[in-house]
N, C-alpha and C. Protein backbone atom coordinates (compact mmCIF):
# COMPACT_ATOMS: atom_id res chain seq x y z
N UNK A 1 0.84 -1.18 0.00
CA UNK A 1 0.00 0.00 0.00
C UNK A 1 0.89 1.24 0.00
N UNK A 2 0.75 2.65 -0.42
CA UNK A 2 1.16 3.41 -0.86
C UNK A 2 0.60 4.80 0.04
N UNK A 3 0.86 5.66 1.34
CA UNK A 3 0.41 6.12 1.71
C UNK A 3 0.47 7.74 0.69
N UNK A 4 -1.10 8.21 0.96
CA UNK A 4 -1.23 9.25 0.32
C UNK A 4 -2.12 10.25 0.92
N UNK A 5 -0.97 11.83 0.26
CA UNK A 5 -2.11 12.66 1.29
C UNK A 5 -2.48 13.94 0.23
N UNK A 6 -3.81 14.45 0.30
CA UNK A 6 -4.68 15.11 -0.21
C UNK A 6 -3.83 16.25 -0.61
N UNK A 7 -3.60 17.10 -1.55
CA UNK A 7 -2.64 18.93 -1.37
C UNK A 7 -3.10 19.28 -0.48
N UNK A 8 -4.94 19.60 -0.82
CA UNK A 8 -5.60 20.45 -0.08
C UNK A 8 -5.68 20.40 1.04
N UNK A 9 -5.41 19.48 2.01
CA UNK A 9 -5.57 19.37 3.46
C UNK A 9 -5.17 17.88 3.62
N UNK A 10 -5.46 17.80 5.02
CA UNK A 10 -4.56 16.57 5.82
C UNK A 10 -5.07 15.20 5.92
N UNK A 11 -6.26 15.24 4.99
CA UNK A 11 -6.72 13.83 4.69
C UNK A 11 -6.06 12.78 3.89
N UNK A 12 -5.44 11.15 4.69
CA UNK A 12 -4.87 11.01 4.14
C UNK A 12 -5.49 9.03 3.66
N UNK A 13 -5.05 8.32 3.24
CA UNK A 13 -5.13 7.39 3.34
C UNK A 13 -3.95 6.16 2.71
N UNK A 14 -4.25 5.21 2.52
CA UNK A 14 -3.46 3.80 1.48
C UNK A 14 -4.32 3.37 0.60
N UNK A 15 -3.24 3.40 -0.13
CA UNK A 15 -3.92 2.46 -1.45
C UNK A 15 -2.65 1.75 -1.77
N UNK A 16 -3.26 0.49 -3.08
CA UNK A 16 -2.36 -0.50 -3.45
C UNK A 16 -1.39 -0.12 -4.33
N UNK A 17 -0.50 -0.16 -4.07
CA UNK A 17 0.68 0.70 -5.10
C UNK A 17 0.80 0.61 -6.05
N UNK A 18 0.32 -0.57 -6.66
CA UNK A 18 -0.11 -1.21 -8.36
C UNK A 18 -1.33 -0.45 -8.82
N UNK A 19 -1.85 0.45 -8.05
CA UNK A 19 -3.54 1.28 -8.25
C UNK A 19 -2.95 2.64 -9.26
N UNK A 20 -3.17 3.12 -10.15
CA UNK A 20 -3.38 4.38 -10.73
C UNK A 20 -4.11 5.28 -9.93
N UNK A 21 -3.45 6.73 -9.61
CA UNK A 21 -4.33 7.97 -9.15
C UNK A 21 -5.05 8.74 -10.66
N UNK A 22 -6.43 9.19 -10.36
CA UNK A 22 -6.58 10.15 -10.93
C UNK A 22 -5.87 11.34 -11.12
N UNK A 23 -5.26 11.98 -11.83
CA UNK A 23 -4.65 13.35 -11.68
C UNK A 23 -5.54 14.70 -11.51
N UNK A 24 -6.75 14.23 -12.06
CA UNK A 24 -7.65 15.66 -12.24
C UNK A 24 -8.87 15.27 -11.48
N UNK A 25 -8.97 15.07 -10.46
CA UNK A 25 -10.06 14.32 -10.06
C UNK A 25 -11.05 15.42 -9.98
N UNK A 26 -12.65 15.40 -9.95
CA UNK A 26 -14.11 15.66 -9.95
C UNK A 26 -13.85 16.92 -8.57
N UNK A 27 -14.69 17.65 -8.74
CA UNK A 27 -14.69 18.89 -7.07
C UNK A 27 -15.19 17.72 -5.88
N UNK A 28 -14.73 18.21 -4.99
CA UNK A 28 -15.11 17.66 -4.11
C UNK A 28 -14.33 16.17 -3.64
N UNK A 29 -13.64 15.52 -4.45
CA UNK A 29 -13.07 13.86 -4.54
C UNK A 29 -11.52 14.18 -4.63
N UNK A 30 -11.03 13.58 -3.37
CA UNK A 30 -9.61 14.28 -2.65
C UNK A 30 -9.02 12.87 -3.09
N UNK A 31 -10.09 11.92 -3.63
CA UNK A 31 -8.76 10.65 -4.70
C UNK A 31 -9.17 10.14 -4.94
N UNK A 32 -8.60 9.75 -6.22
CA UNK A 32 -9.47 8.78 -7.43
C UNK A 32 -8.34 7.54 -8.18
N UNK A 33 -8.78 6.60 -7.56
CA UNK A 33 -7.64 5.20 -8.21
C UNK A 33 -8.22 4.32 -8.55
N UNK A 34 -7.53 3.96 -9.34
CA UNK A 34 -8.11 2.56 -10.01
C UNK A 34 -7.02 1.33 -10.62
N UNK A 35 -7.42 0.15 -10.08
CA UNK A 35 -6.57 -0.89 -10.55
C UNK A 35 -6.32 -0.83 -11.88
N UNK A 36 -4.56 -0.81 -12.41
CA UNK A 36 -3.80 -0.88 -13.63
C UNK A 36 -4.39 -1.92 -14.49
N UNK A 37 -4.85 -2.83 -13.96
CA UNK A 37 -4.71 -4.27 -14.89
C UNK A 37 -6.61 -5.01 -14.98
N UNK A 38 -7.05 -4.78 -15.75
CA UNK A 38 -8.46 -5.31 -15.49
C UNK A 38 -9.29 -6.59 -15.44
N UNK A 39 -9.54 -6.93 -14.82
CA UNK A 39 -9.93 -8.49 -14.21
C UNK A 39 -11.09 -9.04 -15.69
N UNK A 40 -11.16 -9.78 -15.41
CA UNK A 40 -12.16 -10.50 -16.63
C UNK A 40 -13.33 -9.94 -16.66
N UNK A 41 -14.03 -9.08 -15.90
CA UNK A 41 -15.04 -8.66 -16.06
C UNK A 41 -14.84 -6.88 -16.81
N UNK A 42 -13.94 -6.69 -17.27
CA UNK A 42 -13.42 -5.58 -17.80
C UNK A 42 -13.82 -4.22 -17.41
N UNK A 43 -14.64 -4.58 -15.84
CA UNK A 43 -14.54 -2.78 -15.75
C UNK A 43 -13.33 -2.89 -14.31
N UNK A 44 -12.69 -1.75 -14.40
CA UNK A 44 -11.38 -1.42 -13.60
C UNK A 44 -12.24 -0.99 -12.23
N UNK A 45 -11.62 -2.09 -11.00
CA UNK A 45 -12.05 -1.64 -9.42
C UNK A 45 -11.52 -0.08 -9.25
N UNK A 46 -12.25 0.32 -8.42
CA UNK A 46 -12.24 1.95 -8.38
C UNK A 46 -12.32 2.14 -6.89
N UNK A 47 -11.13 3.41 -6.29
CA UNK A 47 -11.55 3.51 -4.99
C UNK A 47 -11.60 5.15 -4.66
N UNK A 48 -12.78 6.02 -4.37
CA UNK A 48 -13.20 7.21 -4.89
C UNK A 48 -13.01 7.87 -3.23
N UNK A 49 -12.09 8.42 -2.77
CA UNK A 49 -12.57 9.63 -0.97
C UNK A 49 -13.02 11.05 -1.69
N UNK A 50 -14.55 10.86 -1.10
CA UNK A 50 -14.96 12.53 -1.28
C UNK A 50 -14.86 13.13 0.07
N UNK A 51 -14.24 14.62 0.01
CA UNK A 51 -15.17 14.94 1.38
C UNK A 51 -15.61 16.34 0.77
N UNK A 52 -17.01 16.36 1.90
CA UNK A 52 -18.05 17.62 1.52
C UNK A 52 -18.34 18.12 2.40
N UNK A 53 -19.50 19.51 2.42
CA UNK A 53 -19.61 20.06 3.99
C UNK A 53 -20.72 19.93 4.21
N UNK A 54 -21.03 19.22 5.10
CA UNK A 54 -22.40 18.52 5.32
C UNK A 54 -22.73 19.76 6.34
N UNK A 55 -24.50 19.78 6.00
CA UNK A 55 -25.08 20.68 7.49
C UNK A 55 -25.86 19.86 8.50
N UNK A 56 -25.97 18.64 8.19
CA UNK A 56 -26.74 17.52 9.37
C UNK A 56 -25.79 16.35 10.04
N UNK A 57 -26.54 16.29 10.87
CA UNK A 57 -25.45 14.92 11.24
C UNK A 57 -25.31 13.42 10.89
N UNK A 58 -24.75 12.84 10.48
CA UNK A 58 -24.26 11.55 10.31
C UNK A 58 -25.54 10.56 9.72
N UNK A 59 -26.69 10.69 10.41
CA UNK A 59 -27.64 9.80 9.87
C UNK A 59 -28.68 10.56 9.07
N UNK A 60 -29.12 11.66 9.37
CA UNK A 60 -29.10 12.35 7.86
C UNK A 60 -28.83 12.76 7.04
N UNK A 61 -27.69 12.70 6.88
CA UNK A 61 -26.27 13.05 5.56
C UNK A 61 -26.91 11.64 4.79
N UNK A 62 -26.29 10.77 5.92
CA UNK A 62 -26.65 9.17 4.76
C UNK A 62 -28.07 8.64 3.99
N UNK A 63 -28.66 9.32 4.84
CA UNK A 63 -30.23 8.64 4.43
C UNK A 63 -30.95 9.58 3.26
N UNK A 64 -29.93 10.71 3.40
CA UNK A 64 -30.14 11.72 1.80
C UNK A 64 -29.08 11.20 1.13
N UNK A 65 -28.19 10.84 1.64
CA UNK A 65 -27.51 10.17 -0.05
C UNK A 65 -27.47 9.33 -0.42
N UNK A 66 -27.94 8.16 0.19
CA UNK A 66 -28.66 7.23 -0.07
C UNK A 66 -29.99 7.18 -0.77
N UNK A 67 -30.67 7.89 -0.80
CA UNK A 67 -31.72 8.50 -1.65
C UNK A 67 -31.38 8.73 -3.06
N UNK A 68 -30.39 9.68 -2.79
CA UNK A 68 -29.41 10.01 -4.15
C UNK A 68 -29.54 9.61 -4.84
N UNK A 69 -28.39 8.20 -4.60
CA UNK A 69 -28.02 6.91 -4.69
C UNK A 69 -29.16 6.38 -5.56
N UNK A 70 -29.94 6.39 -5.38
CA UNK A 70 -31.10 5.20 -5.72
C UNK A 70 -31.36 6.25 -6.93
N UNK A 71 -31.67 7.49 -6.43
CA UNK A 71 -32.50 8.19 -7.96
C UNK A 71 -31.44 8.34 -9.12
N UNK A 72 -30.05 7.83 -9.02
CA UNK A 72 -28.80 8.08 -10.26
C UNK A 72 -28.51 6.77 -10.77
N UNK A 73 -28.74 5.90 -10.05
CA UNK A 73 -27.98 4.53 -10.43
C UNK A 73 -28.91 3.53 -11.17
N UNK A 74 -28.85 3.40 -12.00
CA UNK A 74 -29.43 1.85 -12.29
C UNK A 74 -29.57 0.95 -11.83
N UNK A 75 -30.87 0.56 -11.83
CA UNK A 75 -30.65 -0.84 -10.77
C UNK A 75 -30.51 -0.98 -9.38
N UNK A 76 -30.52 0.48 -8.62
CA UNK A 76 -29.81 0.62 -7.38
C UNK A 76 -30.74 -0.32 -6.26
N UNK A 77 -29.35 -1.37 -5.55
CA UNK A 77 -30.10 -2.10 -4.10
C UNK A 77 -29.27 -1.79 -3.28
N UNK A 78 -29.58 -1.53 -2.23
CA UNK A 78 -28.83 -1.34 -0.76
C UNK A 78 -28.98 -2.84 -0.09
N UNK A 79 -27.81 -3.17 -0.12
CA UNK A 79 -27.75 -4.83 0.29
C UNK A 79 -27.11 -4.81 1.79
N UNK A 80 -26.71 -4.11 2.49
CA UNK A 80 -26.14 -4.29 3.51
C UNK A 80 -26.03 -2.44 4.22
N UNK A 81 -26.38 -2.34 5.52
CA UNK A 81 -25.76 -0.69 6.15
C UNK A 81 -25.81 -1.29 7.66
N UNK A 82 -24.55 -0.73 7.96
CA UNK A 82 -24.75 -0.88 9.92
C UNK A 82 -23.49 0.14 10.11
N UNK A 83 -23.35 0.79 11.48
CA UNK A 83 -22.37 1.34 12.26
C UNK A 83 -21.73 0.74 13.01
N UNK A 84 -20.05 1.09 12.97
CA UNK A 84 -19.21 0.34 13.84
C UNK A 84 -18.14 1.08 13.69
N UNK A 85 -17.56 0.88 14.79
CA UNK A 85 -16.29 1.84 15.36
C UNK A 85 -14.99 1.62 14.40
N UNK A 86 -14.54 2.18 13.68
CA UNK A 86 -13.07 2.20 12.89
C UNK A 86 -12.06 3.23 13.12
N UNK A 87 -11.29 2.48 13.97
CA UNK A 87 -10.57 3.61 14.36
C UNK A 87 -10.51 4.42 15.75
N UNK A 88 -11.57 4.46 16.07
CA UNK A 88 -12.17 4.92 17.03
C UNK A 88 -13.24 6.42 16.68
N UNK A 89 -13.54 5.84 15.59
CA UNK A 89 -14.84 6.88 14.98
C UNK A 89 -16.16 6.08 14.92
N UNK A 90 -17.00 6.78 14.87
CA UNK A 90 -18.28 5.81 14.29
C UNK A 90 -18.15 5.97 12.32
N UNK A 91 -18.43 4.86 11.81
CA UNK A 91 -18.62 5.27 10.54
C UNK A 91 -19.96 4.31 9.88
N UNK A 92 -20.15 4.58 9.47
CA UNK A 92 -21.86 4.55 8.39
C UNK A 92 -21.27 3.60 7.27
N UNK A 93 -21.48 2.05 7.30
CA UNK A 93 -21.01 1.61 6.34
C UNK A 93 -22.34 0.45 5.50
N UNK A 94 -22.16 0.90 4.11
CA UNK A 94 -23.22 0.62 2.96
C UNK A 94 -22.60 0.16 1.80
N UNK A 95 -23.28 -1.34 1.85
CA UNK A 95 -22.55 -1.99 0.34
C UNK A 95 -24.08 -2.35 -0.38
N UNK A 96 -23.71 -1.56 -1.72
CA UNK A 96 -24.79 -1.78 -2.27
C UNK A 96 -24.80 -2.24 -3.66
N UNK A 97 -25.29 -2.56 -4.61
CA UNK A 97 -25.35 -2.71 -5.90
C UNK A 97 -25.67 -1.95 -7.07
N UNK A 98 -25.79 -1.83 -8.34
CA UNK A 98 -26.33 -1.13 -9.16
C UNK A 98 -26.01 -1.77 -10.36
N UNK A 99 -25.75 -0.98 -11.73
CA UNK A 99 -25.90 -1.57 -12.98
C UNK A 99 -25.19 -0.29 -13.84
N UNK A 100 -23.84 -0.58 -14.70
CA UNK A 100 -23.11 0.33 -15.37
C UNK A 100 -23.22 -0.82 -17.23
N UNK A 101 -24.23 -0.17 -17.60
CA UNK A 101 -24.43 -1.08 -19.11
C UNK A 101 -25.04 -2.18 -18.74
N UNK A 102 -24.39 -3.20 -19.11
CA UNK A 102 -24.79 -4.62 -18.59
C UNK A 102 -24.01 -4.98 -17.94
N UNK A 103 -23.13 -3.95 -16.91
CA UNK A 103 -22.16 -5.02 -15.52
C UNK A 103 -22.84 -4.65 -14.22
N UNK A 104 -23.49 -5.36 -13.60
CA UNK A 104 -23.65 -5.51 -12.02
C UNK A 104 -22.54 -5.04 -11.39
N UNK A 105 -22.76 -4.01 -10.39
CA UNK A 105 -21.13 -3.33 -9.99
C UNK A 105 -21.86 -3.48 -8.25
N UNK A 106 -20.91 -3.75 -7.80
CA UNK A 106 -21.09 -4.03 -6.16
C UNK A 106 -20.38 -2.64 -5.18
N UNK A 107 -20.29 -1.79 -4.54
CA UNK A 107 -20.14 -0.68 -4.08
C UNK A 107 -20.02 -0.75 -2.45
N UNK A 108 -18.28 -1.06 -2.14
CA UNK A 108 -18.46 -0.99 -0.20
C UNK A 108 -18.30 0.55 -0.44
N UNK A 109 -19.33 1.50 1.06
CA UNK A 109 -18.89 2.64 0.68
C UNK A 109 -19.09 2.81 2.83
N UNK A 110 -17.40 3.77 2.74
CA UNK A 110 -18.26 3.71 4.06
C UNK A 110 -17.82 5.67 4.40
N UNK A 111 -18.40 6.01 5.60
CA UNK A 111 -18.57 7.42 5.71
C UNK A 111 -18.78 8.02 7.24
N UNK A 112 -17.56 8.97 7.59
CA UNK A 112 -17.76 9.68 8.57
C UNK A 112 -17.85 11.36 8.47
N UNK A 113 -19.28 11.47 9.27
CA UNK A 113 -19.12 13.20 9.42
C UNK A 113 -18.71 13.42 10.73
N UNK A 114 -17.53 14.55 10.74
CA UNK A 114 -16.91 15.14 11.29
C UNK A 114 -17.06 16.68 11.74
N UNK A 115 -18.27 17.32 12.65
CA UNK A 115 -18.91 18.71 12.33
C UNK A 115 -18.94 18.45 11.21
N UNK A 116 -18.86 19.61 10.25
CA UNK A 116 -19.61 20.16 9.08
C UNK A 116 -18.96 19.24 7.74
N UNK A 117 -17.71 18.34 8.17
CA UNK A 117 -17.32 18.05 6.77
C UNK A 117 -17.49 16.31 6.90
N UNK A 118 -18.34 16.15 5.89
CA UNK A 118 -18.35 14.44 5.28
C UNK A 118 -17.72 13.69 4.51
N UNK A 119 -17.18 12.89 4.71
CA UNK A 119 -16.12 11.67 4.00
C UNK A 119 -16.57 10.65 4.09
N UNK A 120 -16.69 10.60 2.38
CA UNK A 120 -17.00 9.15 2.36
C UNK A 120 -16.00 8.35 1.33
N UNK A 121 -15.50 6.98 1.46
CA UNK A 121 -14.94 5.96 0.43
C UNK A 121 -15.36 5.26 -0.14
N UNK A 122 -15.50 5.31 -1.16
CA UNK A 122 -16.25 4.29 -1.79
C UNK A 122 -15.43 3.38 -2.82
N UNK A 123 -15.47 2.20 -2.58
CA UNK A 123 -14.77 1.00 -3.82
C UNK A 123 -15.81 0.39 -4.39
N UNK A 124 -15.61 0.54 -5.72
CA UNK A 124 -16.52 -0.04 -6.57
C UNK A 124 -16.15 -1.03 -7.80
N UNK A 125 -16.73 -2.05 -8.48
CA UNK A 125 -16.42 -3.10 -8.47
C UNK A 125 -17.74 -4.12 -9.37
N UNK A 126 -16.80 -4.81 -10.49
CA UNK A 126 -17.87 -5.66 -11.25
C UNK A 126 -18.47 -6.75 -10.03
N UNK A 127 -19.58 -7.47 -9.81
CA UNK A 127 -20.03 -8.18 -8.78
C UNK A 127 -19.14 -9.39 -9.30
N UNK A 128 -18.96 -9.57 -10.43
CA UNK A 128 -18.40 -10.75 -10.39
C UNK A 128 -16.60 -11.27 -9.96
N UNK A 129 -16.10 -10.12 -9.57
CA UNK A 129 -14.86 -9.58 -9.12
C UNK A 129 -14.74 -9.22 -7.46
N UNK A 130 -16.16 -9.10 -7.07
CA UNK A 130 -16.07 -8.30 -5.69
C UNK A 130 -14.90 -9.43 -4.79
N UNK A 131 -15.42 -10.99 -4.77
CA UNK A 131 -14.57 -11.72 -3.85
C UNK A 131 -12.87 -11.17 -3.98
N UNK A 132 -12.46 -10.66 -5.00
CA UNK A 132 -11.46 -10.51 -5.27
C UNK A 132 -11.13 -9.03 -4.45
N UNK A 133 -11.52 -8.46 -4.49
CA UNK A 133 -11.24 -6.52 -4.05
C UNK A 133 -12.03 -5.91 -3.08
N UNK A 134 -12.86 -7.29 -2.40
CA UNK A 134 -14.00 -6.67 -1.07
C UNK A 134 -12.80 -6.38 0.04
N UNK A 135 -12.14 -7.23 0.10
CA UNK A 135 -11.09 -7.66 1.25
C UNK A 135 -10.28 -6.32 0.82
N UNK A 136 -9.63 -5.84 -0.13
CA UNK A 136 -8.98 -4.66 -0.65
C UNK A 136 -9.67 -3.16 -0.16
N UNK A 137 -10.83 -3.30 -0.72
CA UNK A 137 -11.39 -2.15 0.16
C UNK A 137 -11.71 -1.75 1.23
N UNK A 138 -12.21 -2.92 2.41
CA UNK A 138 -11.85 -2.75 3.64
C UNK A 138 -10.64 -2.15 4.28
N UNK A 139 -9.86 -2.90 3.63
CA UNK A 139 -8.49 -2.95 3.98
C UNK A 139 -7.31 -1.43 4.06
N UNK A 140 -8.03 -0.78 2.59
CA UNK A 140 -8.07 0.77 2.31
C UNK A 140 -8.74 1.52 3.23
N UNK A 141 -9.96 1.03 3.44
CA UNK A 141 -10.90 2.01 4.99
C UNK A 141 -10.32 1.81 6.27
N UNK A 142 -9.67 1.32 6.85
CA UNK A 142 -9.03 1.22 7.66
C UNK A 142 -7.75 1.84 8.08
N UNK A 143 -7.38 2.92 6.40
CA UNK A 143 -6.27 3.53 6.84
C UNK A 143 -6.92 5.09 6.62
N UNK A 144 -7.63 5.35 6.41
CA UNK A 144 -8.42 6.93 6.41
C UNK A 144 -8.06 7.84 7.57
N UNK A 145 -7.59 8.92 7.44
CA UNK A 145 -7.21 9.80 8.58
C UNK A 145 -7.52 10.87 8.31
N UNK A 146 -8.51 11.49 9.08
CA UNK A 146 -9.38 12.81 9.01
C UNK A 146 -8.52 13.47 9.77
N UNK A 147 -8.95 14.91 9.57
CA UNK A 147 -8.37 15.66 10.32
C UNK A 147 -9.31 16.31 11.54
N UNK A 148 -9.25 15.69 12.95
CA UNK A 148 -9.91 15.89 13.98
C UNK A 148 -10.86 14.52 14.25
N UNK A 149 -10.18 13.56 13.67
CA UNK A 149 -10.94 12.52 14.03
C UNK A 149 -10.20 11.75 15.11
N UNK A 150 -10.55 10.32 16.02
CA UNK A 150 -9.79 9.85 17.03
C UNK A 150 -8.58 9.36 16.11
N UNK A 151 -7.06 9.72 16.96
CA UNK A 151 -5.94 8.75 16.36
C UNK A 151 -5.56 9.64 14.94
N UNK A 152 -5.95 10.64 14.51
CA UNK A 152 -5.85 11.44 13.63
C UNK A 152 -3.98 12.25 13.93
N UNK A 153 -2.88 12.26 12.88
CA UNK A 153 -2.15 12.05 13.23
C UNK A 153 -1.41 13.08 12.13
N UNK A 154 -0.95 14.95 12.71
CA UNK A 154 -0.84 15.15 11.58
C UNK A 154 0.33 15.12 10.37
């Protein structure tokens, strides 16, 4: 893994060192990578940190973008959401499904608000690939370091 930190501020995380960064990434998305080499299902695993400035707290941030979620995506199912301590934060974690053409794409996404600013990660992923890169994306959420979060380190 390859530790990496944001220009704009002190958010930092890991990724797999074989992963490509976006160079120009979207407003708001402090990193954008994606696996070099593409698995048989030919769309490239993707691992996306936004952060934004949320004005609610934690369970209504999610339950509006989760909404979102459903009105953009094709196909959209929410297959899994629960809270649990990472790190020593609470974080909001949602693996869900959807549909890019004809590939079923599987989506761990998980998310802490911090006062006013929200971060979320999301890895995304042909379903038929997930066994392969579920364990990868966890593995990436586990190194996330906010700035003012517990264990936050600058």
């Amino acid at each position: 893994m390859s530790q990496l930190h944001h220009p704009a501020g002190d958010i930092t995380l890991a990724v797999p060192r074989h992963w490509r960064r976006r160079s120009d990434p979207a407003r708001g998305v402090v990193l954008a990578a994606r696996a070099r080499e593409l698995p048989a299902s030919g769309l490239a695993p993707e691992l996306v940190l936004r952060a934004v400035p949320i004005t609610s707290g934690l369970d209504a941030w999610r339950t509006e973008a989760t909404a979102l979620l459903a009105a953009q995506l094709a196909d959209f199912e929410l297959e899994d959401a629960e809270r649990y301590d990472l790190g020593g934060e609470e974080v909001d974690y949602r693996r869900f499904g959807h549909r890019v053409g004809d590939v079923a794409v599987v989506c761990d996404q998980w998310a802490w608000a911090l006062g006013d600013l929200g971060v979320t990660l999301t890895g995304s992923v042909a379903r038929e690939d997930y066994l392969d890169y579920g364990d990868v994306f966890e593995e990436v959420a586990t190194t996330v370091r906010i700035p003012g979060a517990a264990g936050w380190e600058p």
